[in-house]
PDB file of N, CA and C in Angstrom:
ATOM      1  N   UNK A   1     -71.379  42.427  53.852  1.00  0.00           N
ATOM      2  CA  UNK A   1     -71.933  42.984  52.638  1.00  0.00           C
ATOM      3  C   UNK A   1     -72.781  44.189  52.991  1.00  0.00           C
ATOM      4  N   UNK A   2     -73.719  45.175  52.117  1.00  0.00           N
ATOM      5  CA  UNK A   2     -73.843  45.691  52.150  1.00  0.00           C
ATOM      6  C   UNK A   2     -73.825  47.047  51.224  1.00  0.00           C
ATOM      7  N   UNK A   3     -73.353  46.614  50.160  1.00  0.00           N
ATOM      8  CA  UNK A   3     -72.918  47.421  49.034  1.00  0.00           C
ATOM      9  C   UNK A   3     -73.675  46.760  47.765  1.00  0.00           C
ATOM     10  N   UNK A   4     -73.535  47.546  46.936  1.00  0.00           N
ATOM     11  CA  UNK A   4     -73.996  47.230  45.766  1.00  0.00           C
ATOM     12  C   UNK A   4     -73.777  45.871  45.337  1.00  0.00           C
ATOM     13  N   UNK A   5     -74.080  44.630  44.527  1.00  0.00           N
ATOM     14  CA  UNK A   5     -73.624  43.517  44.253  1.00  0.00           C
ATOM     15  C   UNK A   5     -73.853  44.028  43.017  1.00  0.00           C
ATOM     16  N   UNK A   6     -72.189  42.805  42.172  1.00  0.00           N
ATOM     17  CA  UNK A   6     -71.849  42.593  40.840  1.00  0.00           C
ATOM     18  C   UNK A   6     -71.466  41.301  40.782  1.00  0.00           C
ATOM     19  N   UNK A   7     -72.198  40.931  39.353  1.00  0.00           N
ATOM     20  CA  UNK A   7     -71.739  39.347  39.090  1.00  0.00           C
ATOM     21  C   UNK A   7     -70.904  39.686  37.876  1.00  0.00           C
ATOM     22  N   UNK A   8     -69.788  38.630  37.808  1.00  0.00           N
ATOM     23  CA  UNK A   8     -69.286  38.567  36.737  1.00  0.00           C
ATOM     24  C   UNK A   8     -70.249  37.883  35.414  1.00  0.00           C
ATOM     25  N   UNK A   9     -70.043  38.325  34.383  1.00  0.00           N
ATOM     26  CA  UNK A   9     -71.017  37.485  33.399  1.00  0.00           C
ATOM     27  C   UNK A   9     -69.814  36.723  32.752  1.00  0.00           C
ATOM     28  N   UNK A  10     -70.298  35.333  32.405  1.00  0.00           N
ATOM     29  CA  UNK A  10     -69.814  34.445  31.854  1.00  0.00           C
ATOM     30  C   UNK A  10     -68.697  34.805  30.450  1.00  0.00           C
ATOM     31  N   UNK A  11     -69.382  35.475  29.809  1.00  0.00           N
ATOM     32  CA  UNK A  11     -68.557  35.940  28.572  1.00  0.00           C
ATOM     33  C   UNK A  11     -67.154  36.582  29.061  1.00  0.00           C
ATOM     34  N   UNK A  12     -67.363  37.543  30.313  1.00  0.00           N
ATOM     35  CA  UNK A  12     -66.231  38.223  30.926  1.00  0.00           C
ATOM     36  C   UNK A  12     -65.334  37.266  31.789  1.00  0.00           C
ATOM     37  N   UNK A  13     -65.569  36.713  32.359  1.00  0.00           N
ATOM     38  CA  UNK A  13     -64.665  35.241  33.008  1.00  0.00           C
ATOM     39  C   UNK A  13     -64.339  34.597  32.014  1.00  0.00           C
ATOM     40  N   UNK A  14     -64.846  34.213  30.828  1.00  0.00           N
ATOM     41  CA  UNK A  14     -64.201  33.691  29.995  1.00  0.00           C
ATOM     42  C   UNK A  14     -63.201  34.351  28.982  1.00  0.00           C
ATOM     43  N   UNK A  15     -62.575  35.723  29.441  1.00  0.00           N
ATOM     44  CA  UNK A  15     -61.574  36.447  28.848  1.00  0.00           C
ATOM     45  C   UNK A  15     -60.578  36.764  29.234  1.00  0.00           C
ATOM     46  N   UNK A  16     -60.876  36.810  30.905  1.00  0.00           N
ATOM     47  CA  UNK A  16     -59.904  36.948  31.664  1.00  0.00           C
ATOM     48  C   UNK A  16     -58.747  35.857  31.747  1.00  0.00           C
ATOM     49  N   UNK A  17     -57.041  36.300  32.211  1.00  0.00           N
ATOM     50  CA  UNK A  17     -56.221  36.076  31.585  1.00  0.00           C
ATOM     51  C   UNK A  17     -56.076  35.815  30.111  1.00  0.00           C
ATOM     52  N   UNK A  18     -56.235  36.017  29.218  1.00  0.00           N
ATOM     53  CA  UNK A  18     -56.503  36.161  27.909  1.00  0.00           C
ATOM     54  C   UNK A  18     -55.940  37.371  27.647  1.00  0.00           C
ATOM     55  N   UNK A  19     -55.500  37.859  25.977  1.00  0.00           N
ATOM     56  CA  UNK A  19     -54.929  38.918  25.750  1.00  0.00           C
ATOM     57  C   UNK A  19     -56.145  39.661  25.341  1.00  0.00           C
ATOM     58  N   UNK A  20     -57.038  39.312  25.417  1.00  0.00           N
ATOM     59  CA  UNK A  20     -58.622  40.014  25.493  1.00  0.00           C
ATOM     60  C   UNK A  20     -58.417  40.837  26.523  1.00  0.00           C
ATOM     61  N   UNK A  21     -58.309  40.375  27.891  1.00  0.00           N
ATOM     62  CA  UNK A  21     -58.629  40.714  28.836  1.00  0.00           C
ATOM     63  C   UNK A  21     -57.626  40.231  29.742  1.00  0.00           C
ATOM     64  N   UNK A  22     -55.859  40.966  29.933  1.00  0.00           N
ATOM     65  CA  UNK A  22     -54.836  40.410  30.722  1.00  0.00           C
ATOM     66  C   UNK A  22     -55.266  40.168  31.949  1.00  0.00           C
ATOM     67  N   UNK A  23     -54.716  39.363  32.891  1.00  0.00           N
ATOM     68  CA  UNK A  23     -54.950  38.941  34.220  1.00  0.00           C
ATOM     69  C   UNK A  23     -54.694  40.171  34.854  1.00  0.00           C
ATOM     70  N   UNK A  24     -53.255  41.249  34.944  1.00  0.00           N
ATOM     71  CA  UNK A  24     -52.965  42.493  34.994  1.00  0.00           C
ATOM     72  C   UNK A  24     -54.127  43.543  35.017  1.00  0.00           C
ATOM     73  N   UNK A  25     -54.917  43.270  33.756  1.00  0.00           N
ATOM     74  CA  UNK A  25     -55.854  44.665  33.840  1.00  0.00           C
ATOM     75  C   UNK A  25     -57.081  43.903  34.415  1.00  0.00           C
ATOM     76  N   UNK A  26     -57.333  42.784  34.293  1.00  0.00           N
ATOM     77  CA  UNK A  26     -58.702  42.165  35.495  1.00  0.00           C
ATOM     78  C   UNK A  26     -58.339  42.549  36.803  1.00  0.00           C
ATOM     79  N   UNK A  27     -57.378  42.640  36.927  1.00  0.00           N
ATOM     80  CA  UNK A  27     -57.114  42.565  39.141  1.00  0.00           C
ATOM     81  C   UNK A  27     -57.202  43.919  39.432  1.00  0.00           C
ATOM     82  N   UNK A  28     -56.647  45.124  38.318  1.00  0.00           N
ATOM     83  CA  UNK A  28     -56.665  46.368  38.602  1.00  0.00           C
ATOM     84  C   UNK A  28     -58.514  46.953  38.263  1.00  0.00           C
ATOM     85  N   UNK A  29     -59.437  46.593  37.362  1.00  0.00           N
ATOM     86  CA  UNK A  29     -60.723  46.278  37.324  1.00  0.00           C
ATOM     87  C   UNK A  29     -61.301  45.804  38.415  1.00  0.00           C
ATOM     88  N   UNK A  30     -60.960  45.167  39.024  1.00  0.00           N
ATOM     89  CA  UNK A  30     -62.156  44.119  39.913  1.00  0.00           C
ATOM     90  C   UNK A  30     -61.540  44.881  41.467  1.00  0.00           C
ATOM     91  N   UNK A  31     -60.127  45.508  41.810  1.00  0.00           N
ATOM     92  CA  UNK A  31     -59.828  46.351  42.712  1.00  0.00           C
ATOM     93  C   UNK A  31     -60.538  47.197  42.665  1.00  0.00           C
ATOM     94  N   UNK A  32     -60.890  48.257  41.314  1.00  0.00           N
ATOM     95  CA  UNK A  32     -61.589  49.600  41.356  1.00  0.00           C
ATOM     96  C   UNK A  32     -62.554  49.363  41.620  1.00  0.00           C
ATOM     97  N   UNK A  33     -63.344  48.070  41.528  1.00  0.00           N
ATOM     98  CA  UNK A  33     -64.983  47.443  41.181  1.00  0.00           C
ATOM     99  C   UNK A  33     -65.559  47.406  42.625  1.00  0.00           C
ATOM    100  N   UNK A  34     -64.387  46.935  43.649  1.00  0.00           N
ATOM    101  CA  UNK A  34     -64.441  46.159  45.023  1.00  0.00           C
ATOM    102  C   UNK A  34     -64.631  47.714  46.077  1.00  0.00           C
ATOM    103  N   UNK A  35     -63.927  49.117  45.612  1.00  0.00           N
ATOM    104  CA  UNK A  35     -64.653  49.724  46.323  1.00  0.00           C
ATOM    105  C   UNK A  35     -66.326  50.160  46.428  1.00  0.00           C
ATOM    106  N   UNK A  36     -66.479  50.048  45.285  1.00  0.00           N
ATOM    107  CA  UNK A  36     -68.209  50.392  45.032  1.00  0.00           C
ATOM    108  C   UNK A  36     -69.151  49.066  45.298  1.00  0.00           C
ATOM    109  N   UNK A  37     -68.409  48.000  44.789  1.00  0.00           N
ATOM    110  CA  UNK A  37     -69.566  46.864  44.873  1.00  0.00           C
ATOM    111  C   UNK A  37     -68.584  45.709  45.879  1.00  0.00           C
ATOM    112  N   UNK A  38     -69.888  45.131  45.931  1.00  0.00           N
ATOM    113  CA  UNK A  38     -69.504  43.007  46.290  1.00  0.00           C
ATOM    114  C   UNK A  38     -69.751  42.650  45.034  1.00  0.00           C
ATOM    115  N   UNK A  39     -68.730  41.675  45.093  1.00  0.00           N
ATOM    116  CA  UNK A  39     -68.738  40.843  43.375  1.00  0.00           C
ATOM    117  C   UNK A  39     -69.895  39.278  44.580  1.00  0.00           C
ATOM    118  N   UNK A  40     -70.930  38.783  43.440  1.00  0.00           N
ATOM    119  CA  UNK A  40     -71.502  37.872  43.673  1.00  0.00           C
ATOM    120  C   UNK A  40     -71.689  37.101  42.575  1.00  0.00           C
ATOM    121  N   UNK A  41     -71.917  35.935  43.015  1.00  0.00           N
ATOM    122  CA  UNK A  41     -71.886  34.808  41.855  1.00  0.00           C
ATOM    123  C   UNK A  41     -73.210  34.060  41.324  1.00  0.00           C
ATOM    124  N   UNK A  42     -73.666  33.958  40.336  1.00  0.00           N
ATOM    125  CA  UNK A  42     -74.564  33.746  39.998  1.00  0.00           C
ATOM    126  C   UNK A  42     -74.342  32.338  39.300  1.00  0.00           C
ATOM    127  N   UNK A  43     -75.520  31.790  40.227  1.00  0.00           N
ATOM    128  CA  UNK A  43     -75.038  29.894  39.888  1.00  0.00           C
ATOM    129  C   UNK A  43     -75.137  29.551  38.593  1.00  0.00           C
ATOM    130  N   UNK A  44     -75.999  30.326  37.497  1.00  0.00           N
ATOM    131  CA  UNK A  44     -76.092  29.513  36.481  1.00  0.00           C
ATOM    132  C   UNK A  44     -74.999  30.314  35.597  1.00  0.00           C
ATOM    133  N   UNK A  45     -74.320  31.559  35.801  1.00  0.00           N
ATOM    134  CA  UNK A  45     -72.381  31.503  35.626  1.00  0.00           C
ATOM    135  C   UNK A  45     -71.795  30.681  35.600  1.00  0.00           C
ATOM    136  N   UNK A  46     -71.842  30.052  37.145  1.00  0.00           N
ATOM    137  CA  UNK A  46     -70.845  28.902  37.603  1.00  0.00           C
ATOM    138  C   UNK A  46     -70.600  28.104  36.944  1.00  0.00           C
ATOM    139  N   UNK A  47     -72.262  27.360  36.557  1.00  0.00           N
ATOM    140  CA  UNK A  47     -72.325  26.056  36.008  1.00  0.00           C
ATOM    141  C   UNK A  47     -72.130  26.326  34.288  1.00  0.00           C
ATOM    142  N   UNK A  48     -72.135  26.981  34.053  1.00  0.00           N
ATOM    143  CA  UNK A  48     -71.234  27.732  32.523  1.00  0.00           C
ATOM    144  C   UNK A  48     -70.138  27.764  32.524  1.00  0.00           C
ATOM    145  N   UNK A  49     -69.587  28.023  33.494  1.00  0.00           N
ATOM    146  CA  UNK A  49     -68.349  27.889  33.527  1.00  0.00           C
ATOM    147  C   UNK A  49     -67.846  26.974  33.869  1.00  0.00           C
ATOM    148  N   UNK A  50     -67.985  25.758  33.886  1.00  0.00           N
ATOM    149  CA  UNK A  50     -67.867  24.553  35.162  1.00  0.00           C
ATOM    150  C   UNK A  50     -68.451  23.790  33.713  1.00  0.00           C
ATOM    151  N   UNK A  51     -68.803  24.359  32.679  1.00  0.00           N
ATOM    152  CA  UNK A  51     -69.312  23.400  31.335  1.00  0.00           C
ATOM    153  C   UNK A  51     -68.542  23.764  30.457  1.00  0.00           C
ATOM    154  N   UNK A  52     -67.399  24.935  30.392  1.00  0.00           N
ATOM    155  CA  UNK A  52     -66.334  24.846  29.311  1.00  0.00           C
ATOM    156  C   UNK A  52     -65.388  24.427  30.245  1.00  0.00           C
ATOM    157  N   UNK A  53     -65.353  24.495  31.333  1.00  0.00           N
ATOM    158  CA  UNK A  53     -63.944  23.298  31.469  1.00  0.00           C
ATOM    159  C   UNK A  53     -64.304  21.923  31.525  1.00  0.00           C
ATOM    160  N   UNK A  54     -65.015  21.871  31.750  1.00  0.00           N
ATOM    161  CA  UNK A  54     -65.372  20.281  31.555  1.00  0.00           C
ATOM    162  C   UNK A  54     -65.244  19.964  30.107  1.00  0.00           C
ATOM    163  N   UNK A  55     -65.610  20.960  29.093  1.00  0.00           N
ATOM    164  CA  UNK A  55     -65.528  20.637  27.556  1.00  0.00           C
ATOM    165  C   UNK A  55     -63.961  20.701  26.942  1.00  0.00           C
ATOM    166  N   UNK A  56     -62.873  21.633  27.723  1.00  0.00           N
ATOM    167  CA  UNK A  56     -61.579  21.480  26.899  1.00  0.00           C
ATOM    168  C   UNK A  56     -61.131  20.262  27.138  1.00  0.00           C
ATOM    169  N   UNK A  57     -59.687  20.287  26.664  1.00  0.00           N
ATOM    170  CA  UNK A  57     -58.601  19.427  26.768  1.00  0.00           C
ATOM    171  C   UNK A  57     -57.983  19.880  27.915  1.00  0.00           C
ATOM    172  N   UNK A  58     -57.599  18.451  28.178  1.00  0.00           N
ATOM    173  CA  UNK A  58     -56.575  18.560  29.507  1.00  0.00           C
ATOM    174  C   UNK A  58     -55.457  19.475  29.791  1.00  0.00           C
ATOM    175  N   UNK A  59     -55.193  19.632  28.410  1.00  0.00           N
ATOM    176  CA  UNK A  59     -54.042  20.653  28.794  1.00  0.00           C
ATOM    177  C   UNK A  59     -54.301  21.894  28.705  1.00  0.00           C
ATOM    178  N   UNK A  60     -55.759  22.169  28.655  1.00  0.00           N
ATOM    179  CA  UNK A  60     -56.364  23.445  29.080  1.00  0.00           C
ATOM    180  C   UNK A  60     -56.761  23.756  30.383  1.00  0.00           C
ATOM    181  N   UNK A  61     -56.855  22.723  31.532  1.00  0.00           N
ATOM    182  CA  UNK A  61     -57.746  22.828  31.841  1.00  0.00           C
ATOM    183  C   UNK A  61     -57.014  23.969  33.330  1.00  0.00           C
ATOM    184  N   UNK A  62     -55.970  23.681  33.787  1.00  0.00           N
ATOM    185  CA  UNK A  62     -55.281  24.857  34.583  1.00  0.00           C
ATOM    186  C   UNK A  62     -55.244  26.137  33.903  1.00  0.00           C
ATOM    187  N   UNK A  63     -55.224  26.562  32.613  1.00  0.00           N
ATOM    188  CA  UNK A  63     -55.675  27.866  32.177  1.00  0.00           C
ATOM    189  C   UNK A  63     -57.053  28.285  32.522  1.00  0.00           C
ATOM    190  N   UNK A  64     -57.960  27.488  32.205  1.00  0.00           N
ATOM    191  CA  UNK A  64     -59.604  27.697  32.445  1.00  0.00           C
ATOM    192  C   UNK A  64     -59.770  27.875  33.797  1.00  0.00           C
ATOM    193  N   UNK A  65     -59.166  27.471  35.180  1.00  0.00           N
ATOM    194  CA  UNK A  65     -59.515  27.458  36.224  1.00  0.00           C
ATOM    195  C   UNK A  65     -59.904  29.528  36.730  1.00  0.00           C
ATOM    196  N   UNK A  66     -59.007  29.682  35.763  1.00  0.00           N
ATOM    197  CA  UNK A  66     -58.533  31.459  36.150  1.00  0.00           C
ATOM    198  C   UNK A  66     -60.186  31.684  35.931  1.00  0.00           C
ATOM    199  N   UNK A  67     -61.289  31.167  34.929  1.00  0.00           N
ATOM    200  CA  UNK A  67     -62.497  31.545  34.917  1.00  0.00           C
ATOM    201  C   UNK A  67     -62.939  31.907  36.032  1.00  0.00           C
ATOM    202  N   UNK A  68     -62.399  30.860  36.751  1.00  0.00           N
ATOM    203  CA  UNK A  68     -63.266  30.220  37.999  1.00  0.00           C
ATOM    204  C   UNK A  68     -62.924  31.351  39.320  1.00  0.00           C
ATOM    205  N   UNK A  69     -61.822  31.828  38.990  1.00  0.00           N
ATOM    206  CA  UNK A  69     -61.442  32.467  40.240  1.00  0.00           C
ATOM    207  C   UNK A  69     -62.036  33.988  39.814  1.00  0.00           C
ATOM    208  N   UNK A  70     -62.086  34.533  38.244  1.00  0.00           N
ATOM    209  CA  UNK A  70     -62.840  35.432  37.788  1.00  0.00           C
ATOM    210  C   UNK A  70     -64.067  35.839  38.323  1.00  0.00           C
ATOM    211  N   UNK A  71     -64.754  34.930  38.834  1.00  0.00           N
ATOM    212  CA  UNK A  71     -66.007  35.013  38.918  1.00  0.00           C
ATOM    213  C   UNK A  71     -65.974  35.665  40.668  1.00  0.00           C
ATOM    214  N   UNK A  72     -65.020  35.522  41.445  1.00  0.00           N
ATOM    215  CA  UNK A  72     -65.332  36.046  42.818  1.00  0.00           C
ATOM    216  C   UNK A  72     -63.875  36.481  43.103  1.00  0.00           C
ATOM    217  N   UNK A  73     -63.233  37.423  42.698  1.00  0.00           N
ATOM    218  CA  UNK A  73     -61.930  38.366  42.795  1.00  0.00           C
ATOM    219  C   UNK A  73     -61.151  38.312  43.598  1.00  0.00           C
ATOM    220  N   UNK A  74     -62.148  38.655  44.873  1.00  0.00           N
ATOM    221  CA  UNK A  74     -61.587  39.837  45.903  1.00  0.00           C
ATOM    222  C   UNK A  74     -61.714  38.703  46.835  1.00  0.00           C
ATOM    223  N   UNK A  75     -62.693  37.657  47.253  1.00  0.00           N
ATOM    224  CA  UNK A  75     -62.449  36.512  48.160  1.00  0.00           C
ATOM    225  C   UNK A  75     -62.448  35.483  47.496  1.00  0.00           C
ATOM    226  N   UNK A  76     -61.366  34.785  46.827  1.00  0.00           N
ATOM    227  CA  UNK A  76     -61.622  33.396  46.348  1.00  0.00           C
ATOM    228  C   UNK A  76     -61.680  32.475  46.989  1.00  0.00           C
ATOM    229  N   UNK A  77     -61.569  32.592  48.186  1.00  0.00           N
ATOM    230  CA  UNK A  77     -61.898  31.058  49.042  1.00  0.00           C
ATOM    231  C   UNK A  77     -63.209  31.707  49.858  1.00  0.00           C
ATOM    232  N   UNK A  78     -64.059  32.402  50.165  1.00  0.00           N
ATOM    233  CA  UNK A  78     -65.007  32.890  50.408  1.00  0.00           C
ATOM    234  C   UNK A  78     -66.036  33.380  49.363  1.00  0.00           C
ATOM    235  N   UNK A  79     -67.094  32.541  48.640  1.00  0.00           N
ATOM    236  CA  UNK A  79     -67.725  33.617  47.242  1.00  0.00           C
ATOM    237  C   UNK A  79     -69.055  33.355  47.944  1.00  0.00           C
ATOM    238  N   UNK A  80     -69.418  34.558  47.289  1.00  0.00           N
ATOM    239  CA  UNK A  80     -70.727  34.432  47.779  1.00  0.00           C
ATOM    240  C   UNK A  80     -71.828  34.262  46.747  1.00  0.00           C
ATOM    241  N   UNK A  81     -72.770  33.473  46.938  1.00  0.00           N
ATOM    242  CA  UNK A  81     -73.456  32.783  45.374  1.00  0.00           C
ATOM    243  C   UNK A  81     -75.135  33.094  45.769  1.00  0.00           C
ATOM    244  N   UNK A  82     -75.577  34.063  44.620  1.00  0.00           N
ATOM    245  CA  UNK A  82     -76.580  34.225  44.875  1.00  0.00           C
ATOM    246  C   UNK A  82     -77.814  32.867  44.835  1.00  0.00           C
ATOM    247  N   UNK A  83     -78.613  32.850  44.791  1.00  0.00           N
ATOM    248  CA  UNK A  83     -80.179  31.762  45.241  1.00  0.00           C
ATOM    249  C   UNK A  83     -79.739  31.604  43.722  1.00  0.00           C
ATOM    250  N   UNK A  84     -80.415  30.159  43.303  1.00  0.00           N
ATOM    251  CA  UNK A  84     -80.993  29.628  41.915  1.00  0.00           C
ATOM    252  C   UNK A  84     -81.845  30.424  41.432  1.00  0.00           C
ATOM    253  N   UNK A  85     -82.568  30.874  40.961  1.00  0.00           N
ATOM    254  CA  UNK A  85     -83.662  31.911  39.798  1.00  0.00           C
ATOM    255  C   UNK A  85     -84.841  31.397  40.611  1.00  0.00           C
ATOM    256  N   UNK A  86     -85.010  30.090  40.634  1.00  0.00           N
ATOM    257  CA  UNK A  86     -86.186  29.377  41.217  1.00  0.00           C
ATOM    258  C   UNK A  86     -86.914  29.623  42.455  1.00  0.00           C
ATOM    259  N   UNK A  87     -85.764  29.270  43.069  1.00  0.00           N
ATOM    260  CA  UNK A  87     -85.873  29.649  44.526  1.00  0.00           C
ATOM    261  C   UNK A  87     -86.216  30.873  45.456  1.00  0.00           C
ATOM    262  N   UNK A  88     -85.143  31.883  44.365  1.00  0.00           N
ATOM    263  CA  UNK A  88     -85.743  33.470  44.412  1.00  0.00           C
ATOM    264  C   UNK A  88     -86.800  33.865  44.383  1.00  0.00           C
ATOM    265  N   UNK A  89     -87.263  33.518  43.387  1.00  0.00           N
ATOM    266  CA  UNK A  89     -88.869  33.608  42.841  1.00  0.00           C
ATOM    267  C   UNK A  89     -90.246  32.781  43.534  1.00  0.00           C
ATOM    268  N   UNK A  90     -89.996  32.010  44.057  1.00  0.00           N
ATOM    269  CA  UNK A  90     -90.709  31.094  45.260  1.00  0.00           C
ATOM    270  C   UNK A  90     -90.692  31.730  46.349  1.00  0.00           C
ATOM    271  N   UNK A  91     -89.570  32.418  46.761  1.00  0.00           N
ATOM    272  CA  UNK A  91     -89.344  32.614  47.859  1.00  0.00           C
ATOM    273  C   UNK A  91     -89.846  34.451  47.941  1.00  0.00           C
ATOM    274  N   UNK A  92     -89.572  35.317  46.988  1.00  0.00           N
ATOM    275  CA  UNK A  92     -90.228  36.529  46.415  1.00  0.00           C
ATOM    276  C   UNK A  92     -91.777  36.334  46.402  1.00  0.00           C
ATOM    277  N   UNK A  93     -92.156  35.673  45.560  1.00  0.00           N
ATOM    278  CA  UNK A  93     -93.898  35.473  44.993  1.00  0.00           C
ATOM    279  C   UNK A  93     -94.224  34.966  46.203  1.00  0.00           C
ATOM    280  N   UNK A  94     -94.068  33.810  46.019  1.00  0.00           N
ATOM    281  CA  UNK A  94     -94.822  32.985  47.153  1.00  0.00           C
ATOM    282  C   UNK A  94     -94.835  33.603  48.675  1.00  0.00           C
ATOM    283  N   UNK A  95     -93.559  33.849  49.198  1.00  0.00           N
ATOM    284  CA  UNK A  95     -92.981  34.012  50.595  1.00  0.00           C
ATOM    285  C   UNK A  95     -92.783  32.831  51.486  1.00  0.00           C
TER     286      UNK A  95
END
């Protein structure tokens, strides 16, 4: 790393593959995105996202996964997840 960091926001993972937002024009997005930035993940995303699939139907639930891979593009078996809010801030303030 070393570059700028970008998180996906929840609303935007939740469009992708969608005719909102084709899977097609996300990969060509998050390519142009990947020279300027690192995409990073922000846990309380995750767990937003990790709370509408838990909320569909089953036979949603392999569509919804694409959220999941939304959220970190360019390495999906490698993401990198920023600190809890908490922890940041403990660890900022306090030291």
């Amino acid at each position: 790393m070393g570059q700028n960091k970008l998180l996906v926001e929840t609303s935007v993972a939740c469009k992708v593959a969608t005719r909102d937002l084709p899977e097609s024009e996300w990969d060509a997005v998050a390519q142009y995105l990947s020279a300027s930035f690192d995409f990073v993940i922000s846990p309380l995303t995750f767990i937003e996202i990790l709370n509408s699939i838990a909320r569909g139907g089953e036979q949603f639930f392999v569509s919804k996964l694409k959220r999941l891979a939304a959220l970190s593009p360019m390495d999906l078996l490698n993401p990198t997840f920023l600190e809890m809010p908490g922890q940041f801030v403990l660890r900022e303030v306090l030291g």
